[in-house]
N, C-alpha and C. Protein backbone atom coordinates (compact mmCIF):
# COMPACT_ATOMS: atom_id res chain seq x y z
N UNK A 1 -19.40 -11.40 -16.54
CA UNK A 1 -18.85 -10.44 -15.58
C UNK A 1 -17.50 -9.96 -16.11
N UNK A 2 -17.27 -8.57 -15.96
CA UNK A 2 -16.29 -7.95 -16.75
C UNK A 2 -15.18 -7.62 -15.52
N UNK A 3 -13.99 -8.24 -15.60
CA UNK A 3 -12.75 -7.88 -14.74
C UNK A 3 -12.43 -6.58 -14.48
N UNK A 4 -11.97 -5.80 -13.53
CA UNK A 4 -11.76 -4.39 -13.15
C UNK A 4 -10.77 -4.11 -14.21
N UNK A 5 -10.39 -2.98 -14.22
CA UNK A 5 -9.16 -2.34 -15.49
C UNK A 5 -7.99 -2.49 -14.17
N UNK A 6 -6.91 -3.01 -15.15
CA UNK A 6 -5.44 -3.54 -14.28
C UNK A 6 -4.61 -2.18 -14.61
N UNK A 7 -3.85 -1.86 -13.70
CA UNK A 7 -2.65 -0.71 -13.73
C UNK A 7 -1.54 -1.36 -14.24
N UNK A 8 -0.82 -0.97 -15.07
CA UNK A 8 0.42 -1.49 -16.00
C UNK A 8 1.10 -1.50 -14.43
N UNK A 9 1.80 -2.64 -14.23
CA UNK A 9 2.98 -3.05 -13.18
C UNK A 9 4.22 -1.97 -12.60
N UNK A 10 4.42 -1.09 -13.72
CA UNK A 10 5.14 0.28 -13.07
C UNK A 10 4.88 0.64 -12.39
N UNK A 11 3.58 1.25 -12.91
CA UNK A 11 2.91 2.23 -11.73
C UNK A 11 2.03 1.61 -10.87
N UNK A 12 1.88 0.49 -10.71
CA UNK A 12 1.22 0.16 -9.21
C UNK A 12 2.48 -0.09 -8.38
N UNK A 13 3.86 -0.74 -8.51
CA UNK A 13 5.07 -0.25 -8.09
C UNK A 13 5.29 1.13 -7.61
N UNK A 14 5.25 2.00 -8.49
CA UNK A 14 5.42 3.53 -8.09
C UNK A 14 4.45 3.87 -7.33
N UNK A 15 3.04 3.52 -6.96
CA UNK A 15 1.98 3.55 -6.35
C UNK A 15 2.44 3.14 -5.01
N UNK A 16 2.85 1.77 -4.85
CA UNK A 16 3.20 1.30 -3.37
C UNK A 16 4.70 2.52 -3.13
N UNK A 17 5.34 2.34 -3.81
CA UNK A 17 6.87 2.94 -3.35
C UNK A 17 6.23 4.35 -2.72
N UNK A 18 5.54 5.27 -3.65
CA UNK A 18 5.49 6.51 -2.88
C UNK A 18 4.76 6.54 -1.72
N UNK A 19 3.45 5.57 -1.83
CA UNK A 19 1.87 6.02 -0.87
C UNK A 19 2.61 4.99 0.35
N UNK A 20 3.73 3.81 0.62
CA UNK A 20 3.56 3.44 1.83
C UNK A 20 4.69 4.33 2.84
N UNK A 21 5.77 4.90 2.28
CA UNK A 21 6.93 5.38 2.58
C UNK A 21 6.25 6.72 3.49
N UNK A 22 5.28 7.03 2.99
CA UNK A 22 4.13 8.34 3.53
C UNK A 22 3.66 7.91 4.40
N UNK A 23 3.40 7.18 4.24
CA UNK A 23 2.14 6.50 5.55
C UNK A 23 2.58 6.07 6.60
N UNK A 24 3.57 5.45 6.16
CA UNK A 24 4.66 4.83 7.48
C UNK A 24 5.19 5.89 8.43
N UNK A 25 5.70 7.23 7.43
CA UNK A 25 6.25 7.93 8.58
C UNK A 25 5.35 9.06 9.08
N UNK A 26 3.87 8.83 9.35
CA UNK A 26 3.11 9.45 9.83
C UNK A 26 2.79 8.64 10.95
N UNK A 27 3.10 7.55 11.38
CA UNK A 27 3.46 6.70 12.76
C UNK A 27 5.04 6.65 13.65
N UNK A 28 5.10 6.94 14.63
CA UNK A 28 5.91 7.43 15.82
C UNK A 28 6.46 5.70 16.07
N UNK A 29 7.56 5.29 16.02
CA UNK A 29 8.00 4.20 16.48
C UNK A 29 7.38 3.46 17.92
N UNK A 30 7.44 4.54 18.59
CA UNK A 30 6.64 4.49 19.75
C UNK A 30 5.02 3.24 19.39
N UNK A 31 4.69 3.89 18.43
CA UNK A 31 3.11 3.58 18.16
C UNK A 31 3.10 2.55 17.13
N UNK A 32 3.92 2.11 16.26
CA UNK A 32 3.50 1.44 15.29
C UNK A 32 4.92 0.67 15.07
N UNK A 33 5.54 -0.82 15.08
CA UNK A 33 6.31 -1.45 14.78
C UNK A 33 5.97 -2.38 13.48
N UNK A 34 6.49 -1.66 12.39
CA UNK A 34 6.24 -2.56 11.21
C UNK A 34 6.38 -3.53 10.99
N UNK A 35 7.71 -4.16 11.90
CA UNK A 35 8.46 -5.09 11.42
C UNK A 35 7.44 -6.43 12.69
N UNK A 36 7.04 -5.92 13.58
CA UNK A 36 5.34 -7.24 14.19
C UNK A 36 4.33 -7.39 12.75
N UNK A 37 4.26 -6.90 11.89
CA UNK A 37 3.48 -7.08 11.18
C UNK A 37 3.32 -7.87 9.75
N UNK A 38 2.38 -8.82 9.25
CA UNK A 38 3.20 -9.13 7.90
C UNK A 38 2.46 -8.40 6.82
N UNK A 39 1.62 -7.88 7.00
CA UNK A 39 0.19 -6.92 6.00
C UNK A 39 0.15 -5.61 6.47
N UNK A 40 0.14 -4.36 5.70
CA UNK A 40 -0.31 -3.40 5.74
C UNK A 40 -1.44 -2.72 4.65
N UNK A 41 -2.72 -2.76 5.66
CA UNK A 41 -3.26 -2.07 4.69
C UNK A 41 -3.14 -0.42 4.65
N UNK A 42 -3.29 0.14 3.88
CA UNK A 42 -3.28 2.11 3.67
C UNK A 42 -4.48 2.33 3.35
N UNK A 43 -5.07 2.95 4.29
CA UNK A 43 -6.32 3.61 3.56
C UNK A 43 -6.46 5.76 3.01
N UNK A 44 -6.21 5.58 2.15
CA UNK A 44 -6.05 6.90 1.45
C UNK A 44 -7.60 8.15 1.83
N UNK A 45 -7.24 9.04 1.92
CA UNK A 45 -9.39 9.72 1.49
C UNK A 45 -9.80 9.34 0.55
N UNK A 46 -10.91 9.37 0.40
CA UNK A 46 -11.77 8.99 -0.47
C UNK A 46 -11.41 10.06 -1.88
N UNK A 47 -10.78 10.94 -1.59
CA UNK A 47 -10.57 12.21 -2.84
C UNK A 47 -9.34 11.79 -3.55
N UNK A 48 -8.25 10.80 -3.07
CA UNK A 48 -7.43 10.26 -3.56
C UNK A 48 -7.36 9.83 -5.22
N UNK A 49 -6.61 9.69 -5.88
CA UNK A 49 -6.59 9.39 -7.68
C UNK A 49 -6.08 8.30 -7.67
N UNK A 50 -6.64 6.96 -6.65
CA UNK A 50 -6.12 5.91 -7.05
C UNK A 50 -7.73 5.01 -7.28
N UNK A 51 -7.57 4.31 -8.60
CA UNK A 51 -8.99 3.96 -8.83
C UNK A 51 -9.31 2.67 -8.83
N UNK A 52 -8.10 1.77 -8.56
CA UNK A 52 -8.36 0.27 -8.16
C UNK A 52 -7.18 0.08 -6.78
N UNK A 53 -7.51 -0.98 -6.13
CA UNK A 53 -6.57 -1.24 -4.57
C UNK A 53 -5.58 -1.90 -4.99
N UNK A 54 -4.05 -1.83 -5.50
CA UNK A 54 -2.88 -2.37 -6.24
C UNK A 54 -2.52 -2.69 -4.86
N UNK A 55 -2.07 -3.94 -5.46
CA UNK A 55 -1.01 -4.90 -4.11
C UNK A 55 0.48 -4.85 -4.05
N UNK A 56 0.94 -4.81 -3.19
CA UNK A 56 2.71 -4.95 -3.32
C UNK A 56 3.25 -6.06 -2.43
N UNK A 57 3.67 -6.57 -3.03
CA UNK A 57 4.23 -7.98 -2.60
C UNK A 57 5.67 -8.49 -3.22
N UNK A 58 7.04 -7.35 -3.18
CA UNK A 58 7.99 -7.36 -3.71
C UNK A 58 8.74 -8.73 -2.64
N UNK A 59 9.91 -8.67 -3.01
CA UNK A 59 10.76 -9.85 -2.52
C UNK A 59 11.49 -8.81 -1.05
N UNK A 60 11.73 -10.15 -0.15
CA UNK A 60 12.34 -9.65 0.78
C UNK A 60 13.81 -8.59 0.63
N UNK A 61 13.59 -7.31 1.04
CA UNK A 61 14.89 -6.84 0.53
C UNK A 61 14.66 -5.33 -0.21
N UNK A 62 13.51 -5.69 -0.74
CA UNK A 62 12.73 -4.81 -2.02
C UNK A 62 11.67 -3.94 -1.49
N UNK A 63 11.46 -4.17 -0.71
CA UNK A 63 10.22 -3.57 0.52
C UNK A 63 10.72 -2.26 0.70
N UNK A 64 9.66 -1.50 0.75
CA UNK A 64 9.64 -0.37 1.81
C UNK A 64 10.38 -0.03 3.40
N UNK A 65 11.12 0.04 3.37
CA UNK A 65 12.22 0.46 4.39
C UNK A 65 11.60 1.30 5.39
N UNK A 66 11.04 0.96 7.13
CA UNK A 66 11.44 2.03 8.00
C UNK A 66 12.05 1.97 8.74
N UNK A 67 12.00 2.59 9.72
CA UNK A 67 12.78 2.66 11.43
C UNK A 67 12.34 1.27 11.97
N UNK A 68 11.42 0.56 11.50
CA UNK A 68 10.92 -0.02 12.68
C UNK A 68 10.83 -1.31 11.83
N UNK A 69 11.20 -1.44 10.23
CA UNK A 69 10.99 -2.75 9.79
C UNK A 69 10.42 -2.83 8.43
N UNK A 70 10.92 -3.56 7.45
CA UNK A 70 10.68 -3.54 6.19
C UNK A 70 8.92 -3.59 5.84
N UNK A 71 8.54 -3.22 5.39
CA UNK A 71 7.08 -3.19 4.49
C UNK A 71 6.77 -4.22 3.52
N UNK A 72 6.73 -5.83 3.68
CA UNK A 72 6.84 -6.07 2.55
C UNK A 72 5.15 -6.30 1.45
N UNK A 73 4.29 -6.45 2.23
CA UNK A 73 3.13 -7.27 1.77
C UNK A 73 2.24 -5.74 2.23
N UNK A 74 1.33 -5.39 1.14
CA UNK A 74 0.51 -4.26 1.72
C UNK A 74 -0.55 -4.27 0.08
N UNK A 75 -1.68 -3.09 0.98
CA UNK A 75 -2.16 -2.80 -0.09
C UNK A 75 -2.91 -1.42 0.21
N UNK A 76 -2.97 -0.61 -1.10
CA UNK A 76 -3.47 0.78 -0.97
C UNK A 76 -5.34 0.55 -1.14
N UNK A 77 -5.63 1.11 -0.28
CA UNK A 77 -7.58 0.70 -0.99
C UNK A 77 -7.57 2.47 -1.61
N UNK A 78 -8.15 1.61 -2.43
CA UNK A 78 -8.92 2.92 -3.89
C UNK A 78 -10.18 2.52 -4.09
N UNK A 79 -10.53 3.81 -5.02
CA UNK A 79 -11.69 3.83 -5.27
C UNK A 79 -12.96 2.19 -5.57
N UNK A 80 -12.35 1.30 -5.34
CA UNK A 80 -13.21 0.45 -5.98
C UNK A 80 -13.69 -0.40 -4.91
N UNK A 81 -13.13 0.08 -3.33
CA UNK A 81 -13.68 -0.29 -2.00
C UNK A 81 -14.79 0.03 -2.09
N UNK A 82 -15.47 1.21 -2.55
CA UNK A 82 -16.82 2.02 -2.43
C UNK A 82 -17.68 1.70 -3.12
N UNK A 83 -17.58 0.65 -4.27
CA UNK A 83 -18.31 0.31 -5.17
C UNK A 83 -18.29 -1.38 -5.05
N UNK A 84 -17.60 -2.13 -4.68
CA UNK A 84 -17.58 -3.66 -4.68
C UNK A 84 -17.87 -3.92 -2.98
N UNK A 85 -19.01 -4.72 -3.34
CA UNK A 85 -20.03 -4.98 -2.49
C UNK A 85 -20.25 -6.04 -2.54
């Protein structure tokens, strides 16, 4: 059995930094308190250019910043939700 292809560590970094900072502020404080949470998953469309689900799990501090509470533990699903079965 052959392991999925890994994203060099930059850019699954640059992957979490841009795609959760988006996602987050498409929720109303009102509706979504980050900081109750310890996991976020993101689910992107399916037309998205991300082709494996990269994890972010930076150190406290290092997280994704909102109104409502740091981001630290998340993950983007990509293309390889649709195929691993």
């Amino acid at each position: 059995m052959t392991s999925p292809p890994q994203l060099p560590t930059a850019r699954v970094f640059l992957i979490r930094r841009l795609t959760s900072p988006d996602a987050a502020n498409l929720f109303s404080p009102r509706d979504v308190h980050f900081g109750d949470y310890k996991f976020v998953y993101i689910v992107p469309p399916k037309t998205a250019a991300i082709p494996i689900s990269p994890g972010f799990a930076p150190r406290p501090g290092n997280g994704v910043s909102t109104v409502t509470g740091e981001i630290r533990l998340a993950v983007t699903l990509g293309h390889d939700i649709y195929t691993n079965r």
